[in-house]
C-alpha atoms as a PDB file:
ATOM      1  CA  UNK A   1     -41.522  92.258  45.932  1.00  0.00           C
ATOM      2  CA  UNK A   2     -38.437  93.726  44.295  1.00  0.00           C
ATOM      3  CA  UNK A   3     -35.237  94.585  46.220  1.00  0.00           C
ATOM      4  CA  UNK A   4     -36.623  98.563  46.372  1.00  0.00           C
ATOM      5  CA  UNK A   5     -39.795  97.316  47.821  1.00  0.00           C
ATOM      6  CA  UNK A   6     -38.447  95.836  50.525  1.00  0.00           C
ATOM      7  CA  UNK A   7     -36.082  98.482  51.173  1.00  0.00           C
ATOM      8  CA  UNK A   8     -39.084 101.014  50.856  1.00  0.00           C
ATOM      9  CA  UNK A   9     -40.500  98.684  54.019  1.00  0.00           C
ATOM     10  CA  UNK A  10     -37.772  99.076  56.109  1.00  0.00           C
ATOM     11  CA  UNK A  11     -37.559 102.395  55.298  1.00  0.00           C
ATOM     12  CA  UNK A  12     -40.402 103.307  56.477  1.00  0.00           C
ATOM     13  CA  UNK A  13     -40.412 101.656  59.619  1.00  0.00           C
ATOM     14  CA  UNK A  14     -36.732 103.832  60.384  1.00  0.00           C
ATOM     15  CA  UNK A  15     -38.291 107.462  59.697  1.00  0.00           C
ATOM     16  CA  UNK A  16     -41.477 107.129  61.207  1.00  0.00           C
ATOM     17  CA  UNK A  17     -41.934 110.469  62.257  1.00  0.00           C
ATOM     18  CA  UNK A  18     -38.347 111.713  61.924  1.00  0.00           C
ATOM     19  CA  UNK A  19     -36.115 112.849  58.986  1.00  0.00           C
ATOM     20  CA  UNK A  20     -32.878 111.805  58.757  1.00  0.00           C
ATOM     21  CA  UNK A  21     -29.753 112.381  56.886  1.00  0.00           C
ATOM     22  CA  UNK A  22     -28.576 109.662  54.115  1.00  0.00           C
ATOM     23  CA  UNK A  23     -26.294 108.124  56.861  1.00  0.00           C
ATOM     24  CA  UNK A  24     -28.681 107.987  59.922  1.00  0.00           C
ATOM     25  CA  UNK A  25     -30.677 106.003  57.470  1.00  0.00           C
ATOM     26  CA  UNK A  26     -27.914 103.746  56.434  1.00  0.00           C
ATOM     27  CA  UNK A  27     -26.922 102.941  60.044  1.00  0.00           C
ATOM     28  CA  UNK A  28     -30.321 102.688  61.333  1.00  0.00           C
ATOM     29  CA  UNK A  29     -31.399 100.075  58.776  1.00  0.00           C
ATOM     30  CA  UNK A  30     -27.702  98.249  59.363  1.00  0.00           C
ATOM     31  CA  UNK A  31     -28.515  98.257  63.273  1.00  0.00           C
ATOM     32  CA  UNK A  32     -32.596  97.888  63.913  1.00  0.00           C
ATOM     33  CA  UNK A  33     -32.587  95.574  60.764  1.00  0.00           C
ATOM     34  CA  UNK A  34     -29.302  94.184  59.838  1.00  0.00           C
ATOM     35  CA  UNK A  35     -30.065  94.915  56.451  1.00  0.00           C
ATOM     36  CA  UNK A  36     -27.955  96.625  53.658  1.00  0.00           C
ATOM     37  CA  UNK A  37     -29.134  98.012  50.263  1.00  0.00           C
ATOM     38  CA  UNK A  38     -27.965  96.012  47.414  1.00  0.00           C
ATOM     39  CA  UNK A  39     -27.699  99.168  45.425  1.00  0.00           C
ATOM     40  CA  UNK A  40     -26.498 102.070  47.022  1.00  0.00           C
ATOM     41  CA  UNK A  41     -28.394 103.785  49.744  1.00  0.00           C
ATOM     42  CA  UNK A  42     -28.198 107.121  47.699  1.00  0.00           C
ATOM     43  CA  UNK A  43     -29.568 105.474  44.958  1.00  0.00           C
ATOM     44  CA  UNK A  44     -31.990 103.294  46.873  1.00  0.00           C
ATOM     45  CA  UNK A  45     -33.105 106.375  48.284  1.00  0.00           C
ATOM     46  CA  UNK A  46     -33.413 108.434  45.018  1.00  0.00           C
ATOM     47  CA  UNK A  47     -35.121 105.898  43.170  1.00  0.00           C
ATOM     48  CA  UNK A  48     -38.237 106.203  46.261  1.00  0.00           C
ATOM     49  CA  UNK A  49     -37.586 109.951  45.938  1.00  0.00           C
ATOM     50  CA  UNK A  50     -39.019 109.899  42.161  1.00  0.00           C
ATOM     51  CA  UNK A  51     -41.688 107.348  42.826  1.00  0.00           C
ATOM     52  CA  UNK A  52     -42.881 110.083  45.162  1.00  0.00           C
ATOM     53  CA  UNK A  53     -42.620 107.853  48.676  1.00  0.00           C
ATOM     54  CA  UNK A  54     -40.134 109.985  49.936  1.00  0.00           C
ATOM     55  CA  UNK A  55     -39.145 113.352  50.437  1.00  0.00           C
ATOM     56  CA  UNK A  56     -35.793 115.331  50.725  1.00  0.00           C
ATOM     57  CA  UNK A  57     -34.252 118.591  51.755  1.00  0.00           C
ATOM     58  CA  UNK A  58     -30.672 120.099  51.944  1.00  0.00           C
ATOM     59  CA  UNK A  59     -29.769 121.547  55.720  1.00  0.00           C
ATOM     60  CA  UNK A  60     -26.950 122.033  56.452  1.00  0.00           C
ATOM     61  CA  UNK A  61     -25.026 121.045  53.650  1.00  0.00           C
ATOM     62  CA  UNK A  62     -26.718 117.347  54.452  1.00  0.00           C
ATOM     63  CA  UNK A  63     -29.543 115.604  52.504  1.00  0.00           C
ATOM     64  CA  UNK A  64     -32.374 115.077  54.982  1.00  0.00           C
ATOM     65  CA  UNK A  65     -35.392 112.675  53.806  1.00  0.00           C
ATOM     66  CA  UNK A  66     -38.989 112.562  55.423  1.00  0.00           C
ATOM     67  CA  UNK A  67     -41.784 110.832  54.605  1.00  0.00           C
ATOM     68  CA  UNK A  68     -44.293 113.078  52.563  1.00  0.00           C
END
């Protein structure tokens, strides 16, 4: 599995049923995991966004992502 599979995984398993802004993410996956995105997370993130896995919206001025 490449390094955006895995972080797809983990992903996952931190938005469950919740969206979250780009840092929520970032500190969830560095707490419940200890596990940091080689790339990015904006671009981790991004790259899932146009494989269709995840979703986004602007609120607030913030980038929130959900799963579809």
């Amino acid at each position: 599995m490449d390094a955006v599979g895995v972080a797809y995984d983990l992903i996952k398993e931190v938005l469950r049923d919740e969206k979250l802004s780009t840092t929520q993410i970032e500190f969830r996956l560095q707490k419940e995991f200890s596990y940091h995105c080689p790339d990015s997370i904006a671009k981790t993130l991004q790259k899932l966004k146009v494989k269709n896995l995840i979703e986004n919206k602007t609120q607030n001025g913030e980038i929130i992502w959900y799963l579809p």
